[in-house]
N, C-alpha and C. Protein backbone atom coordinates (compact mmCIF):
# COMPACT_ATOMS: atom_id res chain seq x y z
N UNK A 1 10.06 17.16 -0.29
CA UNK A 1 9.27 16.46 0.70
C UNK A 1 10.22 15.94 1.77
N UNK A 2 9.97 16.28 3.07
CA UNK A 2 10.71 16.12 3.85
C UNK A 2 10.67 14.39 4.63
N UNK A 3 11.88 13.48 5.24
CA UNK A 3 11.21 12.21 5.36
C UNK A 3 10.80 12.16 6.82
N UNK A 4 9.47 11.36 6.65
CA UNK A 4 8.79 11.53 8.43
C UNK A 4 9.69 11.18 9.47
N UNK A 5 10.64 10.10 8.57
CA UNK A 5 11.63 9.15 9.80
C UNK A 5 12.71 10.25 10.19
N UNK A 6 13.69 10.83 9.14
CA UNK A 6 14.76 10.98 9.34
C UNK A 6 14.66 12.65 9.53
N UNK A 7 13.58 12.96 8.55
CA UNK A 7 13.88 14.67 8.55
C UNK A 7 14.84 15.50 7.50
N UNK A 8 15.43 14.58 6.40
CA UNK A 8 15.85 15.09 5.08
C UNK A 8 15.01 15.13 4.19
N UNK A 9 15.29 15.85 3.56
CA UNK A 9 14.31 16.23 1.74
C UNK A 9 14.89 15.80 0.47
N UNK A 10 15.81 14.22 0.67
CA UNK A 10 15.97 14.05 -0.17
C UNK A 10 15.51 12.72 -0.63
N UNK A 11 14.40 12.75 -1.86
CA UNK A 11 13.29 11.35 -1.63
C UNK A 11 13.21 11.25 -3.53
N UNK A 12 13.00 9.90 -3.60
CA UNK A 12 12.75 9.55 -4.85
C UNK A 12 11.38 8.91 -5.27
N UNK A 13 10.67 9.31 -5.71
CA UNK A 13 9.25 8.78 -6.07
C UNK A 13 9.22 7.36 -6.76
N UNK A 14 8.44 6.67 -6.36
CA UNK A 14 8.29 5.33 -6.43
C UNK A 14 7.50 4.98 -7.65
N UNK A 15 6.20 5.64 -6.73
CA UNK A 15 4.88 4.85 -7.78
C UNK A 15 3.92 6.27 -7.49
N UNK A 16 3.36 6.89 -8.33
CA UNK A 16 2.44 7.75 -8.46
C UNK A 16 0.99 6.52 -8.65
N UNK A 17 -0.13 6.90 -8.12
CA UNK A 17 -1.46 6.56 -8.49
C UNK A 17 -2.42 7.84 -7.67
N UNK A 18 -3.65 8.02 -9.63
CA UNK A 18 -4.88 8.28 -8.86
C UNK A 18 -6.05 7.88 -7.99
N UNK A 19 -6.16 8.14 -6.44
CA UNK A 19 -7.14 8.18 -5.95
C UNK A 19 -8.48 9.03 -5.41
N UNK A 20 -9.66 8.60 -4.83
CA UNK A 20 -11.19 9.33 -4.83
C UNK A 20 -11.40 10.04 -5.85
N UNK A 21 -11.46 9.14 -7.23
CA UNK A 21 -12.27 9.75 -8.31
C UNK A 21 -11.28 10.44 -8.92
N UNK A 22 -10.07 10.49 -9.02
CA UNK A 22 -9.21 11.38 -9.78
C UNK A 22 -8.80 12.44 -9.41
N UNK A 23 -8.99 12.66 -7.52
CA UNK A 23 -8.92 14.39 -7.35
C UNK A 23 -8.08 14.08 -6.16
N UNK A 24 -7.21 13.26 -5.42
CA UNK A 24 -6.06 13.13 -5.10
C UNK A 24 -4.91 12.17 -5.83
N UNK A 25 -3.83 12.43 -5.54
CA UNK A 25 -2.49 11.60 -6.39
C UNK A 25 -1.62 10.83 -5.04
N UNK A 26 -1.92 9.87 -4.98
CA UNK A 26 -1.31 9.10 -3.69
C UNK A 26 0.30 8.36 -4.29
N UNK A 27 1.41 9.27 -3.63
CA UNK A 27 2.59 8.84 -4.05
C UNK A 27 3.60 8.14 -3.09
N UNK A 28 4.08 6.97 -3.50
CA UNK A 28 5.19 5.81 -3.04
C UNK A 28 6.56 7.04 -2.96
N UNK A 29 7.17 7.21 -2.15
CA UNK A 29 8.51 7.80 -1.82
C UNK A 29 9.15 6.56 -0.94
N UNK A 30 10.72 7.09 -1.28
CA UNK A 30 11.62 5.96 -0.88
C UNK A 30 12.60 7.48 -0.59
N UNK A 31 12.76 7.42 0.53
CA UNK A 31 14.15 8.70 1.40
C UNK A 31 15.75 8.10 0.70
N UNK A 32 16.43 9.29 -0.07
CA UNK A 32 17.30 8.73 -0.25
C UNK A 32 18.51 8.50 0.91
N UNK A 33 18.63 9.15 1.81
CA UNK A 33 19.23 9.14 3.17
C UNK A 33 19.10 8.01 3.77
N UNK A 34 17.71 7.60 4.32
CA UNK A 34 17.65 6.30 5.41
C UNK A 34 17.29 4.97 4.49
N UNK A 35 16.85 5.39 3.57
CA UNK A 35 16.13 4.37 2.36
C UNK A 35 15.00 3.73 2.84
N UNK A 36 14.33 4.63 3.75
CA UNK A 36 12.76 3.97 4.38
C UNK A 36 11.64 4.45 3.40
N UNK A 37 10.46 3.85 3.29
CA UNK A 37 9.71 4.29 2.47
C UNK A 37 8.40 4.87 3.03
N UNK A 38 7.54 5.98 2.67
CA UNK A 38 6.70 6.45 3.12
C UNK A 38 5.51 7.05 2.02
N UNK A 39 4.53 7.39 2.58
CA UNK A 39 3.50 7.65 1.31
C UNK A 39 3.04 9.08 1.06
N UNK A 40 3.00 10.25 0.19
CA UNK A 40 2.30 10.98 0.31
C UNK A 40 0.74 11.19 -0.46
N UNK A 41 -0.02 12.86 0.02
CA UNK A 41 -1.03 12.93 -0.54
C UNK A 41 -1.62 13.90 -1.57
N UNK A 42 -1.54 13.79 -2.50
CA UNK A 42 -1.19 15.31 -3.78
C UNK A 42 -3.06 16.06 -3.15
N UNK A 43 -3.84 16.60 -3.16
CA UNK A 43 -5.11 16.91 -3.65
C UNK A 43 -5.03 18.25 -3.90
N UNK A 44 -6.44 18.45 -5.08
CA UNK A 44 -6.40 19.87 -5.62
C UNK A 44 -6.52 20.57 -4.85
N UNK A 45 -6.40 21.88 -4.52
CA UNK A 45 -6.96 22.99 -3.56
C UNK A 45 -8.31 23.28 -4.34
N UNK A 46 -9.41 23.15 -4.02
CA UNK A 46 -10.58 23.76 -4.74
C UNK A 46 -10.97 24.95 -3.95
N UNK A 47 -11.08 25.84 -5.25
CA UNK A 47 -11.34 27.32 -4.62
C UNK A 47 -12.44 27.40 -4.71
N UNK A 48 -13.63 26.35 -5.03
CA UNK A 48 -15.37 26.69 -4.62
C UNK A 48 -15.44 26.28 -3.19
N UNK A 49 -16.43 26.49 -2.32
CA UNK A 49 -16.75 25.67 -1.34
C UNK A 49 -18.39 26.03 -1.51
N UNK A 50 -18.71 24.24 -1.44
CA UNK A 50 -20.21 24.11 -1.35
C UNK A 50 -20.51 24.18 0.45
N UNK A 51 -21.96 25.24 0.27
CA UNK A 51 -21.99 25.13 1.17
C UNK A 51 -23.40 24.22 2.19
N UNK A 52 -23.94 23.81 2.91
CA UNK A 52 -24.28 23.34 3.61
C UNK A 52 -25.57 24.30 4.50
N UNK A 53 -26.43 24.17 4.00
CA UNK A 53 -28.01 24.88 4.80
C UNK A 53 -28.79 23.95 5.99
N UNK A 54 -28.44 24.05 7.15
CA UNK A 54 -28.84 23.27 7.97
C UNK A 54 -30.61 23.59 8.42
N UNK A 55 -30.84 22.67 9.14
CA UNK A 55 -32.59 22.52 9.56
C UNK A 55 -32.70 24.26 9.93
N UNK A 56 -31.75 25.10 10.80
CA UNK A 56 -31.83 26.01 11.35
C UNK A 56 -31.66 27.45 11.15
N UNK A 57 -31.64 27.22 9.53
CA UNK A 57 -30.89 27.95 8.42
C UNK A 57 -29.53 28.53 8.48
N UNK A 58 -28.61 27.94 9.40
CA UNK A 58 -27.02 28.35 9.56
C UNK A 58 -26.48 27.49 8.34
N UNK A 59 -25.53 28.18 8.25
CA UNK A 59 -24.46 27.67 6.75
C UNK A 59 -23.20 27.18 7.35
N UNK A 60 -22.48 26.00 6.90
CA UNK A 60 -21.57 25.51 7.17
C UNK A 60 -20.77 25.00 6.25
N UNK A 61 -19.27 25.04 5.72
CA UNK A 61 -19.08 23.93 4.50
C UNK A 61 -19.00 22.61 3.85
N UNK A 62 -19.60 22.18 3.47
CA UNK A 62 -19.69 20.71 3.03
C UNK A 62 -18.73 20.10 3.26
N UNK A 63 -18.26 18.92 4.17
CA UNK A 63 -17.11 18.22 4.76
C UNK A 63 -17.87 16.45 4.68
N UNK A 64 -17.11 16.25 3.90
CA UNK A 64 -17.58 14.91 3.52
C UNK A 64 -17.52 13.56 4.37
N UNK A 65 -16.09 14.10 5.50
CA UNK A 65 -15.83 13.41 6.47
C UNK A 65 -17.21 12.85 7.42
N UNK A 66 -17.84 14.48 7.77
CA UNK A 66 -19.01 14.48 8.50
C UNK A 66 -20.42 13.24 7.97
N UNK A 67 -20.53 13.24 6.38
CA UNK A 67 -21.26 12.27 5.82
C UNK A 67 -20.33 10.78 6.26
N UNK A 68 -19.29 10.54 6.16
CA UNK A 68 -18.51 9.11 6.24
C UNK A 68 -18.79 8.46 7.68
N UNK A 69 -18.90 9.78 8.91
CA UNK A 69 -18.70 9.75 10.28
C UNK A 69 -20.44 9.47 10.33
N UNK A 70 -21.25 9.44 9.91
CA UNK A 70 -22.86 9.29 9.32
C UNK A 70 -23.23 7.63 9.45
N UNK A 71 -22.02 7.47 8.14
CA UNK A 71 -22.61 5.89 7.73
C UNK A 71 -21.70 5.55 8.23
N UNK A 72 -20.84 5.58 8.78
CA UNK A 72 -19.88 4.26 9.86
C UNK A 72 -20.69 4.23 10.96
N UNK A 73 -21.40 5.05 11.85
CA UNK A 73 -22.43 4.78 12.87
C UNK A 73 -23.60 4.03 12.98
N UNK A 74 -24.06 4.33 11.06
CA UNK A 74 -25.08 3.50 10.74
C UNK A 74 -24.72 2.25 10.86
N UNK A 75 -23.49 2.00 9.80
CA UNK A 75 -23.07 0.35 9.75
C UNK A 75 -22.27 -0.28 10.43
N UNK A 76 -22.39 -0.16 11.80
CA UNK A 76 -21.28 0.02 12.82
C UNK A 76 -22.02 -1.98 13.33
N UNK A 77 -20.84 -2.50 12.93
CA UNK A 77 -21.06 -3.95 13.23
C UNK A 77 -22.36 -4.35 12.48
N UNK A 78 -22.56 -4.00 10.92
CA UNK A 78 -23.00 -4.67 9.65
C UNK A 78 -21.86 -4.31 8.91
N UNK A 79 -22.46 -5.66 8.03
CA UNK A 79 -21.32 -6.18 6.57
C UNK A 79 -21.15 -5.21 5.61
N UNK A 80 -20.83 -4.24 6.15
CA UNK A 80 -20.48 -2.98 5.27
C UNK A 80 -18.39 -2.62 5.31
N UNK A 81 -18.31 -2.98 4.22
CA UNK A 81 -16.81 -2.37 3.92
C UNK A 81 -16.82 -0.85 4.27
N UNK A 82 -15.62 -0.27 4.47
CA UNK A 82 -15.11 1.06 4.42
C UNK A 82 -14.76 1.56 3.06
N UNK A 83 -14.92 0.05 1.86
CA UNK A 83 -14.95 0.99 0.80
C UNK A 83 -16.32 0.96 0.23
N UNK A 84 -17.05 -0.18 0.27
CA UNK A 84 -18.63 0.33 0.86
C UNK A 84 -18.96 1.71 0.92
N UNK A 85 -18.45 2.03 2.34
CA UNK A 85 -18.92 3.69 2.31
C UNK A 85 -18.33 4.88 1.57
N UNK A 86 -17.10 4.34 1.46
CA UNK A 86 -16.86 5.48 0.47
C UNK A 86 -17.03 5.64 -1.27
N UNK A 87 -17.82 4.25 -1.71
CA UNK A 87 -18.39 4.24 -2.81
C UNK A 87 -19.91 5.14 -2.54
N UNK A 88 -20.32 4.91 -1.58
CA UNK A 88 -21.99 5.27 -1.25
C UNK A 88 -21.12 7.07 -0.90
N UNK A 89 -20.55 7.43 -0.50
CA UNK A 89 -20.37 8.54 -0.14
C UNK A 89 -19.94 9.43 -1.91
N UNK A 90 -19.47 8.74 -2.26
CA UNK A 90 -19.19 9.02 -3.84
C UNK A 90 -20.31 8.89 -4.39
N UNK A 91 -20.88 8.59 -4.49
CA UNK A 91 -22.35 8.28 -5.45
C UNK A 91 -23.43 9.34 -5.01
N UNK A 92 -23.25 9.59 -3.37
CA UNK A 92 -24.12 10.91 -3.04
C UNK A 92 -23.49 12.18 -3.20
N UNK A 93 -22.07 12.38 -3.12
CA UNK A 93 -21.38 13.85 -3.88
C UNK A 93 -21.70 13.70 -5.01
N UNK A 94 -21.74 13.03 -6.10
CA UNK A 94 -21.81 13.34 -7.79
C UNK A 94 -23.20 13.45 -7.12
N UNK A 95 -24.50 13.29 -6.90
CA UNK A 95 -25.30 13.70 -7.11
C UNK A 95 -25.85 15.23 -6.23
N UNK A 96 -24.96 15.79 -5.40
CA UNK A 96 -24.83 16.72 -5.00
C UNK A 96 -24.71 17.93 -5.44
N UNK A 97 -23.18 17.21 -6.13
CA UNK A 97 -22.47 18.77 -6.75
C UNK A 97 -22.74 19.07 -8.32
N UNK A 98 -23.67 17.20 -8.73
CA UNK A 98 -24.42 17.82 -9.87
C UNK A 98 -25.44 18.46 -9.88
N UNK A 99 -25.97 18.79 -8.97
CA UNK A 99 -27.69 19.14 -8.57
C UNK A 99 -27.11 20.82 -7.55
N UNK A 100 -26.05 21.03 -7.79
CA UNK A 100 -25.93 22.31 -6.46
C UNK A 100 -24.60 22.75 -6.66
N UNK A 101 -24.26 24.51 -6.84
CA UNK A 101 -23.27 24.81 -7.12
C UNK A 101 -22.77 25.83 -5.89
N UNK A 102 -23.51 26.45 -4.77
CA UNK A 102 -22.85 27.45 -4.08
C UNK A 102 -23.42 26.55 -2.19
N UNK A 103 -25.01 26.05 -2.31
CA UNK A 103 -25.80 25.69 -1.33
C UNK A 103 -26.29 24.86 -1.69
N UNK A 104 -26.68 23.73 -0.39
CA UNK A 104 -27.19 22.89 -0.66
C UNK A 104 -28.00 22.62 0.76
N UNK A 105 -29.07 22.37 0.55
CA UNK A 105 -29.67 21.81 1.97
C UNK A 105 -29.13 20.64 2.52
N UNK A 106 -29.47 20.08 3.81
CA UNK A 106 -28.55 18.95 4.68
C UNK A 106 -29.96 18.19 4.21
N UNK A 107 -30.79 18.38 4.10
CA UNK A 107 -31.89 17.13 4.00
C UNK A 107 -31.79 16.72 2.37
N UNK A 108 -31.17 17.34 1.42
CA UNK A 108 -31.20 16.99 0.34
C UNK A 108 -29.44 15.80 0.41
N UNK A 109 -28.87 16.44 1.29
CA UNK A 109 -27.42 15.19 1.11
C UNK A 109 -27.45 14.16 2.13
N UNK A 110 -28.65 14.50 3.24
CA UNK A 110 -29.52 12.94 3.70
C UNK A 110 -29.89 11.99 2.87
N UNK A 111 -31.17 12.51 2.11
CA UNK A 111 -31.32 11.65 1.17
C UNK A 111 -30.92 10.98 0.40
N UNK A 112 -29.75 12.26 -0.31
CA UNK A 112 -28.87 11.14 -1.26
C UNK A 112 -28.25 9.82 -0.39
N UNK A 113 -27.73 10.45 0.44
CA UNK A 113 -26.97 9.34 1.54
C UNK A 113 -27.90 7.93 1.28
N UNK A 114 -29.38 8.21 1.82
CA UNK A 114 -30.04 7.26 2.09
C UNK A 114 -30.51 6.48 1.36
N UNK A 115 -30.27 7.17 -0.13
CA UNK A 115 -30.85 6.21 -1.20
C UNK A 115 -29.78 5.44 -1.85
N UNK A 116 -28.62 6.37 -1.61
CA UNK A 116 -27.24 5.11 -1.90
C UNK A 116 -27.27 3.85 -0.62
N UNK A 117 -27.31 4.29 0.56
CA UNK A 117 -27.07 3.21 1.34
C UNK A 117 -28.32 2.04 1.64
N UNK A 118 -29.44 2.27 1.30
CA UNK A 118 -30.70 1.93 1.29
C UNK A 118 -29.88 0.07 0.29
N UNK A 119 -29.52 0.31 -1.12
CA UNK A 119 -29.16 -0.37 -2.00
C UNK A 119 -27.99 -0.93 -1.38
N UNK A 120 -27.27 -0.45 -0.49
CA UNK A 120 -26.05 -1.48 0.01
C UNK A 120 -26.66 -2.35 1.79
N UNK A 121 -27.20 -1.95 2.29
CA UNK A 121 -27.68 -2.57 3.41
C UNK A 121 -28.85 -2.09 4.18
N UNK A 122 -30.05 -2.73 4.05
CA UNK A 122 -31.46 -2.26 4.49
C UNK A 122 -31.64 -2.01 5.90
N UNK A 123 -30.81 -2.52 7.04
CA UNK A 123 -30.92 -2.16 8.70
C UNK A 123 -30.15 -1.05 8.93
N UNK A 124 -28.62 -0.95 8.38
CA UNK A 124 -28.00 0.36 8.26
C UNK A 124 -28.92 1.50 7.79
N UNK A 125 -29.61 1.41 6.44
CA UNK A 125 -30.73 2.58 5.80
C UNK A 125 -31.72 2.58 6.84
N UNK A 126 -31.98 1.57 8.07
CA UNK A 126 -33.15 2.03 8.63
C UNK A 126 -32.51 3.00 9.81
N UNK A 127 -31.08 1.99 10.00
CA UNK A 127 -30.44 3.28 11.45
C UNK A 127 -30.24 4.58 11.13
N UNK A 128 -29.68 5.04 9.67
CA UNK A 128 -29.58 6.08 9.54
C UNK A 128 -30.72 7.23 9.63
N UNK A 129 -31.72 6.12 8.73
CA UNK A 129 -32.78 7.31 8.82
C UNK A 129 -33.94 7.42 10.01
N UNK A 130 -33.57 6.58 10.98
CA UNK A 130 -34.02 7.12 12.43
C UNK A 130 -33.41 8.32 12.93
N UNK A 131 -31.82 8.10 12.87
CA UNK A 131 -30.99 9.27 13.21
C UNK A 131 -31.40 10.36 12.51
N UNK A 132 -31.97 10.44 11.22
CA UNK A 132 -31.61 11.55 10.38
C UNK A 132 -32.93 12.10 10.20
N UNK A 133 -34.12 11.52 9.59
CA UNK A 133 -35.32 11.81 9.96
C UNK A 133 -35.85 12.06 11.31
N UNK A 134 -35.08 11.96 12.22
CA UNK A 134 -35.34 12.49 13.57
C UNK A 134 -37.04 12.18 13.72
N UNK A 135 -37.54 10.95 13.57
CA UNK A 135 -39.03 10.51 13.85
C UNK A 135 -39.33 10.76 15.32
N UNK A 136 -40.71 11.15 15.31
CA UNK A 136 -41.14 11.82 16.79
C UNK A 136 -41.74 10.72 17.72
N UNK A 137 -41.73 9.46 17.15
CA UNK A 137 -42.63 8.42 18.24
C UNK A 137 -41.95 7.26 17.61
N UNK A 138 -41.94 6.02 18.03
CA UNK A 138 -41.81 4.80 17.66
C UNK A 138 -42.52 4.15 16.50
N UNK A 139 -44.18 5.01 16.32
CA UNK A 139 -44.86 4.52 15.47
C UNK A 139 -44.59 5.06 14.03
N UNK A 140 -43.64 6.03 13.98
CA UNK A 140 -43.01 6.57 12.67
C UNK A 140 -41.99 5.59 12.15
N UNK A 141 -41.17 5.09 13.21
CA UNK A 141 -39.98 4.23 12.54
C UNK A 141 -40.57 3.06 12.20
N UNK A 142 -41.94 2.36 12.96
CA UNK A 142 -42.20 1.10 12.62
C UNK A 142 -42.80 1.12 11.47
N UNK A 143 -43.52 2.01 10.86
CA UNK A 143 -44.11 2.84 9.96
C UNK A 143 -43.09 2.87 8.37
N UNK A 144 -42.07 3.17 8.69
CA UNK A 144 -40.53 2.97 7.82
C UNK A 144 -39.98 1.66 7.80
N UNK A 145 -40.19 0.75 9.10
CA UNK A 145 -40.07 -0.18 8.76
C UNK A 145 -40.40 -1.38 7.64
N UNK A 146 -41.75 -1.10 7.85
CA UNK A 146 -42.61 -1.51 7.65
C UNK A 146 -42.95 -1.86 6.29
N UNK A 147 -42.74 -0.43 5.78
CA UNK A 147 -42.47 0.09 4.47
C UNK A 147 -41.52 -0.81 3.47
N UNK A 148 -40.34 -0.44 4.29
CA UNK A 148 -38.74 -1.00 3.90
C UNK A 148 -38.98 -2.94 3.69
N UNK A 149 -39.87 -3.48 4.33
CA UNK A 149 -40.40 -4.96 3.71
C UNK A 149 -41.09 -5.01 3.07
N UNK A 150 -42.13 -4.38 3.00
CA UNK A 150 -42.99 -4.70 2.03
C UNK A 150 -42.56 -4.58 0.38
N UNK A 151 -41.40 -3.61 0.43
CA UNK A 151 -40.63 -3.22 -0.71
C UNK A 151 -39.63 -4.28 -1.22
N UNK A 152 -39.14 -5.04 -0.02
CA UNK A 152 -37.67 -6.03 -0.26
C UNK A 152 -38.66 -7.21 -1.29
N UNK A 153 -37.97 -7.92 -1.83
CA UNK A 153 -38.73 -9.13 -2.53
C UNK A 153 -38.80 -10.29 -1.52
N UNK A 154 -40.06 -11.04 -2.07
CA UNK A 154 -40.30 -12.05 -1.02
C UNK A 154 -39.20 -13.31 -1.37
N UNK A 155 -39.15 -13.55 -0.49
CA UNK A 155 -37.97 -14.74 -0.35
C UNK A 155 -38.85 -16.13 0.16
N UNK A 156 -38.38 -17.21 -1.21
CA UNK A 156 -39.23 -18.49 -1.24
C UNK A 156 -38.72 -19.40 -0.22
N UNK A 157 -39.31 -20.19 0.72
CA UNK A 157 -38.43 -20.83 1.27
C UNK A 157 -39.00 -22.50 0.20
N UNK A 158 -38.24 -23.29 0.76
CA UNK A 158 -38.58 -24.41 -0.05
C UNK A 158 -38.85 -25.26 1.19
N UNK A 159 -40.07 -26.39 1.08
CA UNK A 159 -41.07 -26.81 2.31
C UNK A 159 -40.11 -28.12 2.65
N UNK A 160 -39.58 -28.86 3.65
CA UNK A 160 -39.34 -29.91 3.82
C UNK A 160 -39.57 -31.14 2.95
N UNK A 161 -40.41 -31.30 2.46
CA UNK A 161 -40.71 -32.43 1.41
C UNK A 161 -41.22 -32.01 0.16
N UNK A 162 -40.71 -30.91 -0.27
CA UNK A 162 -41.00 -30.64 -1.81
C UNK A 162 -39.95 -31.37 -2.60
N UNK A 163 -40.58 -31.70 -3.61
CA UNK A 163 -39.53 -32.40 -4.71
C UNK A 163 -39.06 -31.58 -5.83
């Protein structure tokens, strides 16, 4: 491994750890030359590729980035972590690539999307699925709205002079 700073290959490994579920190896290097430290990224090469059936029936390969680039728009200034999304982005691949081995429709890895993020923040689940359900009038989203309360639990307030 060559070092980003100096440009020698001679490096001593620090700290190995698994990260995203066990399918990259994120490793601590220390250059023995400059003695600066830097990080690399092990991941498997997977020789399947799932693929991706759009509204238009074109095929594309499943790029998970594209789902992440999804819900950061959704939760773009809500209380959503970045590991937030990449727990919700994890929770909709296992149910993906358990449910689909060569194709998969884009409205089936909407959904998943939407039913993981639905459970982490209810205005984000409504932005997304304006974007994604592509609703044809205003009276569809208020319609989803609408929905999306009547579902939340009611919240008690307590009256000024209750004891």
């Amino acid at each position: 491994m060559k070092c980003p700073f100096c440009k020698e290959d001679q490096d001593r490994v620090i700290d190995s750890r698994s990260s995203d579920n066990g399918r990259v190896i994120r490793r601590r290097r220390q250059c023995l030359v400059c003695k600066r430290r830097f990080t690399t990224y092990e991941k498997v090469n997977e020789d399947f590729r799932l693929f991706v059936v759009k509204k238009d029936n074109s095929r594309v390969p499943y790029d998970r980035e594209k789902v992440i680039n999804g819900l950061e728009k959704a939760c773009y200034k809500r209380p959503v972590s970045a590991e937030q999304l990449q727990q919700i982005a994890d929770k909709a691949e296992e149910t993906i690539f358990r449910s689909f081995d060569k194709e998969v429709s884009s409205s089936f890895i909407g959904e998943s999307v939407m039913k993981q993020l639905r459970r982490v923040d209810k205005v984000a689940y409504i932005r997304f699925a304006s974007i994604y359900r592509d609703f044809r009038d205003a009276g569809e989203l208020i319609q989803e709205v609408s929905r999306e309360i009547k579902e939340t639990e009611p919240i008690t307030q307590l009256t000024l002079f209750e004891e």
